[in-house]
C-alpha atoms as a PDB file:
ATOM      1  CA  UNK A   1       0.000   0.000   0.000  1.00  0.00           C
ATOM      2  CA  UNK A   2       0.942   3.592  -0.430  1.00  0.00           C
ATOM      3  CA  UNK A   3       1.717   6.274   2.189  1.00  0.00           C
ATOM      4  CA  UNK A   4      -1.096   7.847   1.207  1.00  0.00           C
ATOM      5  CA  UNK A   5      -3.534   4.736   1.394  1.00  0.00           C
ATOM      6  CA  UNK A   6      -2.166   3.864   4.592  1.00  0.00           C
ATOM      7  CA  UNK A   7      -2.839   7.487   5.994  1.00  0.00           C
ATOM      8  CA  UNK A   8      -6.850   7.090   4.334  1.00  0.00           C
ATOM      9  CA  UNK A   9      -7.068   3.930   5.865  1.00  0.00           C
ATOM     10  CA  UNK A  10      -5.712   5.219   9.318  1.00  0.00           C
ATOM     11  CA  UNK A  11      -8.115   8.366   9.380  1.00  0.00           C
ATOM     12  CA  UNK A  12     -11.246   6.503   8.400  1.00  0.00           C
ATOM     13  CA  UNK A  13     -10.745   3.442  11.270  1.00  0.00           C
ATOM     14  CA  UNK A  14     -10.322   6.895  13.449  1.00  0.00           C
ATOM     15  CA  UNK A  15     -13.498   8.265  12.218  1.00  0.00           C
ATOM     16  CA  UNK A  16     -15.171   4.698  13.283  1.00  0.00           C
ATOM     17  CA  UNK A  17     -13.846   4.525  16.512  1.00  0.00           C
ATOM     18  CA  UNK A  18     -15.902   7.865  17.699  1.00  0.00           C
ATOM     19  CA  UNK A  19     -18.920   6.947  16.181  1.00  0.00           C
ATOM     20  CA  UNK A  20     -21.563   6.129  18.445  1.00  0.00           C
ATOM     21  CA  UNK A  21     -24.733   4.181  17.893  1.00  0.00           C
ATOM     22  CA  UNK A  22     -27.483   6.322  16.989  1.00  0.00           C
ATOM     23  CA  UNK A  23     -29.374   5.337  19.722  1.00  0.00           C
ATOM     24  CA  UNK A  24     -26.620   6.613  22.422  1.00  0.00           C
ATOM     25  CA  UNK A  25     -26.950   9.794  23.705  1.00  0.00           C
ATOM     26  CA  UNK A  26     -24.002  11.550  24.755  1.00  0.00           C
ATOM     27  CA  UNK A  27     -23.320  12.050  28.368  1.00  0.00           C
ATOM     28  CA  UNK A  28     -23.214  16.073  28.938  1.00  0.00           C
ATOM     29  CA  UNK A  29     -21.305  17.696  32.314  1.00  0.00           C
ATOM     30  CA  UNK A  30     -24.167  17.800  34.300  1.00  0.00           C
ATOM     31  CA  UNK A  31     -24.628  13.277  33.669  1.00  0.00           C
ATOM     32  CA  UNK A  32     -21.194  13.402  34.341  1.00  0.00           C
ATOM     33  CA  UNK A  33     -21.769  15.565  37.762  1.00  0.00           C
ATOM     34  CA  UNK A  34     -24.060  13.134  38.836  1.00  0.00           C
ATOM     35  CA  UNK A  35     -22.189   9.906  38.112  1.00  0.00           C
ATOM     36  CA  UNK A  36     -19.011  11.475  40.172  1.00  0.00           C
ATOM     37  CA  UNK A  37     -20.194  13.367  42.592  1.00  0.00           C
ATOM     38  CA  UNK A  38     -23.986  12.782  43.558  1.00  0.00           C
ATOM     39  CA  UNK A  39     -24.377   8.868  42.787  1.00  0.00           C
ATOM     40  CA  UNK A  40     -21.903   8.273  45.619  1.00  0.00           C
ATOM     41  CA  UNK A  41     -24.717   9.692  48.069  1.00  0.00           C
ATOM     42  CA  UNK A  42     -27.933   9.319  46.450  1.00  0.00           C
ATOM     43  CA  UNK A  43     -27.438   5.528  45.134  1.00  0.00           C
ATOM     44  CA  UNK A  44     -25.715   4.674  48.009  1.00  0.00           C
ATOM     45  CA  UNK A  45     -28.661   4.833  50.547  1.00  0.00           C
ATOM     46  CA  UNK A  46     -27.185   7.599  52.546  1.00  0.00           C
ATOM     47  CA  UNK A  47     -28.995  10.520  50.725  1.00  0.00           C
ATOM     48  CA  UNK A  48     -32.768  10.091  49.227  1.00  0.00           C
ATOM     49  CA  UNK A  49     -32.890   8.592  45.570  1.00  0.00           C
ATOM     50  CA  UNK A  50     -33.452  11.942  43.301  1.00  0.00           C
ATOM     51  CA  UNK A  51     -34.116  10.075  40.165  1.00  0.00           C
ATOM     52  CA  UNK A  52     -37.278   9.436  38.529  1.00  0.00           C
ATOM     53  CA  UNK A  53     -38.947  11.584  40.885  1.00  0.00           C
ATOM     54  CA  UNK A  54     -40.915  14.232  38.343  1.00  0.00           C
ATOM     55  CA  UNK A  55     -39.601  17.389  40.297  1.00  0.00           C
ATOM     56  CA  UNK A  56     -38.878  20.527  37.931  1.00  0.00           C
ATOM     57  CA  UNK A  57     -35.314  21.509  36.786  1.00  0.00           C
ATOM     58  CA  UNK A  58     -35.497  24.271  39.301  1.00  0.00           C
ATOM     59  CA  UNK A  59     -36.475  22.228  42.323  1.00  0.00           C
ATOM     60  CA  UNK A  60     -32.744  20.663  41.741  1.00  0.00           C
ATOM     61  CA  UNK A  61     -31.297  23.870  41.256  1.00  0.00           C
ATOM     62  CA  UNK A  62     -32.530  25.514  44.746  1.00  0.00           C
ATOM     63  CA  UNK A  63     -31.652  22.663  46.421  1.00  0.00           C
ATOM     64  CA  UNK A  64     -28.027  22.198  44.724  1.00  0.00           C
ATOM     65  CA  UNK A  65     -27.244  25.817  45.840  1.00  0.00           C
ATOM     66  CA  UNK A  66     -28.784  26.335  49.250  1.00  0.00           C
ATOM     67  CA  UNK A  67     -28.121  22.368  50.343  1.00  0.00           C
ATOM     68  CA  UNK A  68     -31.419  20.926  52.460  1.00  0.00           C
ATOM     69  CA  UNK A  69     -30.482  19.383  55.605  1.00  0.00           C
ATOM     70  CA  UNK A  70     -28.137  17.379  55.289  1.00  0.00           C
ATOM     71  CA  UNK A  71     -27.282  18.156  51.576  1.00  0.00           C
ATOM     72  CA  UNK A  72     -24.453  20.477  51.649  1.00  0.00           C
ATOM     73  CA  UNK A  73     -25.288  23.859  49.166  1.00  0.00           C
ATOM     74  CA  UNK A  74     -22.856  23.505  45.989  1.00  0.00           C
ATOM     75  CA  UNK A  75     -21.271  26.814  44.833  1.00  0.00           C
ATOM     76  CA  UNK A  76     -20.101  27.815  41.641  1.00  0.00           C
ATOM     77  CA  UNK A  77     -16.797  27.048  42.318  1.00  0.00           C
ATOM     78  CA  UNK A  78     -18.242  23.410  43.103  1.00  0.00           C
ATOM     79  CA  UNK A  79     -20.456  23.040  39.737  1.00  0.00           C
ATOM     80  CA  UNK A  80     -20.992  25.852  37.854  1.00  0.00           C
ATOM     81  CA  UNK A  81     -23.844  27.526  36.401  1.00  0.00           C
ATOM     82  CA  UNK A  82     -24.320  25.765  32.542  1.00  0.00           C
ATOM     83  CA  UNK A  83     -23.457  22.352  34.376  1.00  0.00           C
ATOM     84  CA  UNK A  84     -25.756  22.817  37.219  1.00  0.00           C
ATOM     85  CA  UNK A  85     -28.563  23.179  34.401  1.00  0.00           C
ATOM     86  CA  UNK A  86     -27.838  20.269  32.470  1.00  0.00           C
ATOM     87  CA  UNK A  87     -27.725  17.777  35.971  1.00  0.00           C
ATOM     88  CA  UNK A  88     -31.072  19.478  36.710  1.00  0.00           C
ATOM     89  CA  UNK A  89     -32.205  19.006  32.794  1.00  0.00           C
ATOM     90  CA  UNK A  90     -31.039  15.267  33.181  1.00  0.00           C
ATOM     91  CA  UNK A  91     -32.602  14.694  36.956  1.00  0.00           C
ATOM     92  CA  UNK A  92     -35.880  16.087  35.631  1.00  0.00           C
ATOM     93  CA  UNK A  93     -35.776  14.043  32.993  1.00  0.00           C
ATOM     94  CA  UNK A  94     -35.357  10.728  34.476  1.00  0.00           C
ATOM     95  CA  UNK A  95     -38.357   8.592  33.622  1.00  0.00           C
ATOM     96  CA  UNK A  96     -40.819   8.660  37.146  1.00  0.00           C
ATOM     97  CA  UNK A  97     -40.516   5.540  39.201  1.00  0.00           C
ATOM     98  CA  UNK A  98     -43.980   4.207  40.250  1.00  0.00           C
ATOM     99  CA  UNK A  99     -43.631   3.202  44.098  1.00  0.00           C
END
């Protein structure tokens, strides 16, 4: 093969690698927030589950900044503003459990 087939050959088997199914939705900063930081309390048992429970996007927000017992309040300097949305976007989002 050629140099320049080689180097085709090489950039398309890139291009594959970082295609994703079309079904997969990409995992924004605010999924990624959650999975790090919240998971380790609120699928652990030690805070209440806050998935699937059909609260509004600002309902997480309030609560994310001014904490609620004992939820410590998150400041910007702990999530900021644009990734505080899209965990509150993704929470509210969560299909509602039925009890």
């Amino acid at each position: 093969m050629t140099s320049k087939m080689t180097s085709t050959w090489g950039l398309a088997a890139l291009a594959l690698a970082w295609v994703q199914p079309a079904t997969a939705q990409p995992v924004n900063a605010g999924q990624q927030f959650y999975q790090k930081v919240c998971a380790k309390c609120h699928e652990a048992g030690i805070g209440p589950v806050i998935t699937g429970r059909g609260l509004p996007e600002i309902t997480y927000i309030t609560i994310a900044r001014n904490g609620n017992r004992a939820m410590p309040a998150f400041r910007v300097t702990d999530i900021d503003d644009a990734t505080l949305q899209q965990l509150a976007a993704y929470l509210a989002s969560t299909p509602v459990k039925n009890p």
